[in-house]
Protein backbone atom coordinates (compact mmCIF):
# COMPACT_ATOMS: atom_id res chain seq x y z
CA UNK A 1 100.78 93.21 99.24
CA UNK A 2 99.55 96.56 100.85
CA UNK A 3 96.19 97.42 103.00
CA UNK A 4 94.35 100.28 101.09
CA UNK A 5 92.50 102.37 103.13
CA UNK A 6 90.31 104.98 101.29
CA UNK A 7 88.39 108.20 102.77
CA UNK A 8 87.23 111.63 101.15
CA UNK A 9 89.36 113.35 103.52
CA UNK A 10 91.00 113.15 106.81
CA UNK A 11 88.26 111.49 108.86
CA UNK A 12 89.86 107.88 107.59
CA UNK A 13 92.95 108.61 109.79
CA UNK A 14 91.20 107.86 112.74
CA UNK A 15 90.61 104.53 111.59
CA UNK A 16 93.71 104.20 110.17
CA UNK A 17 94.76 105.40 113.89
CA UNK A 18 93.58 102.61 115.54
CA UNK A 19 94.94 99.76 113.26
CA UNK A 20 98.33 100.55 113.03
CA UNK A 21 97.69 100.98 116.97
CA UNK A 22 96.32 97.34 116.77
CA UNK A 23 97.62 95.62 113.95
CA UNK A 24 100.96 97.69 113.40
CA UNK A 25 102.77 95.11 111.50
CA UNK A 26 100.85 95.02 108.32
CA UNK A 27 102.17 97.52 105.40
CA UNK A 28 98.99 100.28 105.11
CA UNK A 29 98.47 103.21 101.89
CA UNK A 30 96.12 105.94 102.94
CA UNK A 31 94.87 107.88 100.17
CA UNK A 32 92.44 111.02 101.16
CA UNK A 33 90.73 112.46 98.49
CA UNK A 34 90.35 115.82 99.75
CA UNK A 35 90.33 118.07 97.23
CA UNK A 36 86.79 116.76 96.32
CA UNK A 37 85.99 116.68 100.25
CA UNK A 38 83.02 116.10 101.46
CA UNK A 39 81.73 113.25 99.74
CA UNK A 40 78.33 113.71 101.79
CA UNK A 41 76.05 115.79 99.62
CA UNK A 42 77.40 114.87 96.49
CA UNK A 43 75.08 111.95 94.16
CA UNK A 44 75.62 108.35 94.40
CA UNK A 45 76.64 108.06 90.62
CA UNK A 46 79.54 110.78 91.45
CA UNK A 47 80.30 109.27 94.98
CA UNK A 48 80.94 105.81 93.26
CA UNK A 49 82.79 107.69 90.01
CA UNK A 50 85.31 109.40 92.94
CA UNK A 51 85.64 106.08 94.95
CA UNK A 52 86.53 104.01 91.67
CA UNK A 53 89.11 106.52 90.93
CA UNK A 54 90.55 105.87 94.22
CA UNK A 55 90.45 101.62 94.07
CA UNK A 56 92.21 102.30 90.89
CA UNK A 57 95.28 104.45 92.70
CA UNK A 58 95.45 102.40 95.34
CA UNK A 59 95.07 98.63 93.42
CA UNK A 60 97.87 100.35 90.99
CA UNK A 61 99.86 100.39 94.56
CA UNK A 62 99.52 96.69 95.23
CA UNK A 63 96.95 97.15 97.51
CA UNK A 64 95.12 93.85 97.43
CA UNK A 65 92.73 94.58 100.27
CA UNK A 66 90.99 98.46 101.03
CA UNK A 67 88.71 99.74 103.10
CA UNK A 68 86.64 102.19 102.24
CA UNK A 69 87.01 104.53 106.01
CA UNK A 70 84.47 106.46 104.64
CA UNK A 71 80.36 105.75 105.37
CA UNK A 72 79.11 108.18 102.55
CA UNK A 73 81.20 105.42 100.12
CA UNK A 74 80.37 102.55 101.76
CA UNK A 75 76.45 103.57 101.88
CA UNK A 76 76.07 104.68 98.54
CA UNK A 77 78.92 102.95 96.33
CA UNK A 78 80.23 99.83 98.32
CA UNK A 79 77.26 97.53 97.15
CA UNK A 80 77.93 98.41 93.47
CA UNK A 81 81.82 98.61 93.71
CA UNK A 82 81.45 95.09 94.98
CA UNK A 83 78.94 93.22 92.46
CA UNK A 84 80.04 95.51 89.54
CA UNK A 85 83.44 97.23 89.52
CA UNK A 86 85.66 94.24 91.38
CA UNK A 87 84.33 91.32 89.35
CA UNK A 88 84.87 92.85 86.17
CA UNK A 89 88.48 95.13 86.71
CA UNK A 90 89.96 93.41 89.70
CA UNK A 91 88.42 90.07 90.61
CA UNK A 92 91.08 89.06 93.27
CA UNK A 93 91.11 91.88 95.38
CA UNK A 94 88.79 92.75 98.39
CA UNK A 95 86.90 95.73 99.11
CA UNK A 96 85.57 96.10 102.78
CA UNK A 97 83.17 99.12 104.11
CA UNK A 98 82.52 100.65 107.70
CA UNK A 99 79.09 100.38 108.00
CA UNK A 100 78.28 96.37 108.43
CA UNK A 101 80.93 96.26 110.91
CA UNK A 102 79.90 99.16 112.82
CA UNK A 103 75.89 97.34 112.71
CA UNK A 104 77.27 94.26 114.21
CA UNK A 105 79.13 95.83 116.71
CA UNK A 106 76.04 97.87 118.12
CA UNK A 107 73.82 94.48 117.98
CA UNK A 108 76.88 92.73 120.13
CA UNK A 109 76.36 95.45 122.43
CA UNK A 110 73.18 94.82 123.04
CA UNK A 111 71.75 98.33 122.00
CA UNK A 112 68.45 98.55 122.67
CA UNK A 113 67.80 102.42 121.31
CA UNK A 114 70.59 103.87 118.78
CA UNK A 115 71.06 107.26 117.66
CA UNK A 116 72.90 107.86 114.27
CA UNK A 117 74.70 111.13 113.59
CA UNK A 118 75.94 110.77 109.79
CA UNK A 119 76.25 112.89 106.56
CA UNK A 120 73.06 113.37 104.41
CA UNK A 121 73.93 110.77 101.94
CA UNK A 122 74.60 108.50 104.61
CA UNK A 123 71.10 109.55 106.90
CA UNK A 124 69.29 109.20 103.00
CA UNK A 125 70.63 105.63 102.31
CA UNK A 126 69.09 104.60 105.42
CA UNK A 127 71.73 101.94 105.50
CA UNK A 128 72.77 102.04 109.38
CA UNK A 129 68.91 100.76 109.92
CA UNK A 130 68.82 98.44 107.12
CA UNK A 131 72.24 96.83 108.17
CA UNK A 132 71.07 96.66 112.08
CA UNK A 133 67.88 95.89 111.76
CA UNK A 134 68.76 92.58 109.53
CA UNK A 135 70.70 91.57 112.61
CA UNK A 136 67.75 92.92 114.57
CA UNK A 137 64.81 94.10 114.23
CA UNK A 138 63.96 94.45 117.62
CA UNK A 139 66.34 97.83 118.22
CA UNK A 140 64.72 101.16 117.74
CA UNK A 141 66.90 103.74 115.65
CA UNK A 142 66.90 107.51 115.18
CA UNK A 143 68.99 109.65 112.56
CA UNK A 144 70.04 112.89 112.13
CA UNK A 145 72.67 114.33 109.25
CA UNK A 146 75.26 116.41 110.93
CA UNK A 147 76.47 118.64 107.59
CA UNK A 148 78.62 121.02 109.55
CA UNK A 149 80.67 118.79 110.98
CA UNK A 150 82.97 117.23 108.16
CA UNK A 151 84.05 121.24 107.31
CA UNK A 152 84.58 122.45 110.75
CA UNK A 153 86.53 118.70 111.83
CA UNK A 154 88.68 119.33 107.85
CA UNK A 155 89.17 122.89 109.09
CA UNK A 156 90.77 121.93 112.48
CA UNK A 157 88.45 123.82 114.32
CA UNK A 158 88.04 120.86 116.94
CA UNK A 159 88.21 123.76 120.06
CA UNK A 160 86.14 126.35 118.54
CA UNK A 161 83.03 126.72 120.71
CA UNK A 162 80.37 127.25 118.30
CA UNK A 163 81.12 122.91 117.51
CA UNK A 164 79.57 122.35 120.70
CA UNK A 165 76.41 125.05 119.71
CA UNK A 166 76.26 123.09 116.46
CA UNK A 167 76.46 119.64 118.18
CA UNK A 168 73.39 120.33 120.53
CA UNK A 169 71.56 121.19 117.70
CA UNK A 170 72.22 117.53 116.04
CA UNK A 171 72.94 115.66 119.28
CA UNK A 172 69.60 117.09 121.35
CA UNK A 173 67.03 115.32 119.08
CA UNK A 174 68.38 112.07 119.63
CA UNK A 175 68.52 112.27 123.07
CA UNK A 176 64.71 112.60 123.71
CA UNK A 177 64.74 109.54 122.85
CA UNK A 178 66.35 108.29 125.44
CA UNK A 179 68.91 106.38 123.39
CA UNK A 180 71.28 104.37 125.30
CA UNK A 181 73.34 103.83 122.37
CA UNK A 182 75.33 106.74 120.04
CA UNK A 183 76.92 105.86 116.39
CA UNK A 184 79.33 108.31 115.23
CA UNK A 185 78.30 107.84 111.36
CA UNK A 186 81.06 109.34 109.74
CA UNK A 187 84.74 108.77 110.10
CA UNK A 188 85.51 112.52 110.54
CA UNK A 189 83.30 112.50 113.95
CA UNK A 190 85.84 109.84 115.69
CA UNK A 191 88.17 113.17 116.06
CA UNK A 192 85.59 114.77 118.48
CA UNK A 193 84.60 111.58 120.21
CA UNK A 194 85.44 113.02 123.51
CA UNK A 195 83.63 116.19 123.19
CA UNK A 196 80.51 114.32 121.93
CA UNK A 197 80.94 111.74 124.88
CA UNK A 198 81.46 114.48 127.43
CA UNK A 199 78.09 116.19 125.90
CA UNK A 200 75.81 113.38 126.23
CA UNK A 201 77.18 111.69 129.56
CA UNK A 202 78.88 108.27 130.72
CA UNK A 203 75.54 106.13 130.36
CA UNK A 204 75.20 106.27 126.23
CA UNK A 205 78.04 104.21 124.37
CA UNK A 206 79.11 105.85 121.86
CA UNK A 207 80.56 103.50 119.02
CA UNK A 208 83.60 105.01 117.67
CA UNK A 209 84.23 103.23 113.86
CA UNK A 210 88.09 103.51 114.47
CA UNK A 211 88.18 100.87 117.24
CA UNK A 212 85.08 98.87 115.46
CA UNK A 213 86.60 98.25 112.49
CA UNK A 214 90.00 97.28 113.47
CA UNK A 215 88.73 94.63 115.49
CA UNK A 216 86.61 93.63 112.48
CA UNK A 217 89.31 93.49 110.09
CA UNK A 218 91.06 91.30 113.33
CA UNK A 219 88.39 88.90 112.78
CA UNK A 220 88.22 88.65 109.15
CA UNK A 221 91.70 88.07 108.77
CA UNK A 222 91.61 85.39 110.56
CA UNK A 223 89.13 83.73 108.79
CA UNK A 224 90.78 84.17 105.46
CA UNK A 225 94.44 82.79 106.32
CA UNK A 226 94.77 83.05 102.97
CA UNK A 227 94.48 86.65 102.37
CA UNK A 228 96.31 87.37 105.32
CA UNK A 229 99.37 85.28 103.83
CA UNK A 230 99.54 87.57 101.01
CA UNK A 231 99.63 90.47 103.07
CA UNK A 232 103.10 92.63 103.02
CA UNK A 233 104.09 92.39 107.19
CA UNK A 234 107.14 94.77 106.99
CA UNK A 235 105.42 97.89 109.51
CA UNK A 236 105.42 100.23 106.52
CA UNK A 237 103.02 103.11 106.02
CA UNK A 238 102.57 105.56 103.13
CA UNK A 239 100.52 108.67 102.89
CA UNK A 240 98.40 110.51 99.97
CA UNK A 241 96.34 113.02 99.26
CA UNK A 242 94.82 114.87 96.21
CA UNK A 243 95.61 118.19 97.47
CA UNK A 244 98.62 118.88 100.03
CA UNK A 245 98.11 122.23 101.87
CA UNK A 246 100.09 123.10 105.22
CA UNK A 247 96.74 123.06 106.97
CA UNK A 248 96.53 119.28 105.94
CA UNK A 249 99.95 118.45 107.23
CA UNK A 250 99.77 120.43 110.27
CA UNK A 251 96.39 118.30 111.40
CA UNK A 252 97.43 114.51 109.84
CA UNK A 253 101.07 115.64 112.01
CA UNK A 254 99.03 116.62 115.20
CA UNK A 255 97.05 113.23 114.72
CA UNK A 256 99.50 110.98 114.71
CA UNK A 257 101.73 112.83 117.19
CA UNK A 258 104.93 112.78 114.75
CA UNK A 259 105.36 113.98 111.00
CA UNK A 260 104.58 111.68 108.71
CA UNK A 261 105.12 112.03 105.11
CA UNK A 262 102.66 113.30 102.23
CA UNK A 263 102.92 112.75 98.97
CA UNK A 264 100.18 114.74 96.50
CA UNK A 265 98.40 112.35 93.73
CA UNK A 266 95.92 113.44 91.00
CA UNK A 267 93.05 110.91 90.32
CA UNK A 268 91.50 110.24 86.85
């Protein structure tokens, strides 16, 4: 049995990135659904319509566990996907999100002020402060939705210097507050990690979801022995997307320094 993991577009690559840089000998099925890209300002009730669709391609591909590399899905859909939609269609699989993980890992570092840069739906659900604050409620946190960044990141326009025009305008805000901690809310953002880091300086951590949640995932397989039995360990990885364009090859390619293959797939 496969890993799923699930984004609206390319932004899940990064985390899919870091775990087969980790964890390289499970089998892993990306599926991008970027034809409907970006999930952010879209309404909960279509955000968890699109995200079903997915579970359903990706469960159809003997995916027993996915992750859902995308915060807009785990914010706004993950809670219902996981009380609702799994009991009732698929009651032994497993469907994991981004943003508990990423919570823990900024209480573990001891944050003490957070910034959040995220998508509106993600800024809206307020679920970043819920989930750290549960753990915490000591730690002071700040948001700001960062709308342009999802295009111009899908785009490949990581060099283009208006990003760093547009990133002062959402970055500067959070950094009167003297935040010693930065969360890059989105899966797309983890592209332009160093640019960000270089923006803002050495002294704020900024929490990259790539490296979070593959250590996460570490964890939790290790606790379940029995899921991780079940999982395929033959180093295989597949690659899907609802709409294949040259621009989406060239940047997936340029990701993961090789060419990788892409198949097109139409959800219903």
């Amino acid at each position: 049995m496969n890993i799923g993991v699930f984004d609206s577009g390319l932004g899940g690559l990064s985390i899919l990135k870091e775990l087969i840089k980790k964890l390289p000998q499970y089998n892993y099925i990306y599926l991008g659904d970027n034809a409907r890209v970006p999930y952010g300002g879209r309404s909960p009730e279509m955000v968890y319509e699109f995200t079903t669709h997915a579970l359903d391609f990706l469960f159809s591909q003997n995916c027993h566990l996915v992750i859902l590399a995308c915060n807009t899905a785990s914010s706004t859909a993950l809670r219902k996907i996981q009380h609702k939609f799994i009991p009732q269609k698929y009651p032994d699989k497993k469907v994991l999100g981004v943003i508990k993980p990423t919570a823990e890992t900024v209480v573990e570092n001891t944050a003490k002020k957070v910034g959040i840069i995220a998508t509106y739906s993600t800024v809206k659900s307020q679920s970043f402060i819920k989930e750290i604050n549960k753990l915490n409620p000591s730690i002071k946190i700040w948001q700001n939705p960062a709308p342009l960044l999802v295009p111009i990141i899908e785009e490949n326009e990581l060099k283009w210097k208006g990003l760093k025009l547009i990133l002062k305008k959402y970055l500067q805000p959070l950094l009167t507050h003297q935040i010693n901690t930065l969360v890059l809310g989105c899966t797309h953002y983890g592209l332009i990690e160093e640019t960000i880091q270089q923006m803002i300086g050495k002294k704020i951590k900024v929490i990259h979801q790539g490296k979070v949640v593959t250590q996460k995932l570490k964890e939790y397989l290790t606790k379940h022995p029995d899921l991780n039995r079940k999982l395929a360990k033959k180093s295989k990885y597949q690659f899907f997307v609802t709409d294949l364009s040259p621009r989406y090859e060239k940047m997936a390619h340029f990701f993961f320094s090789k060419p990788i293959q892409i198949k097109q797939v139409h959800l219903t």
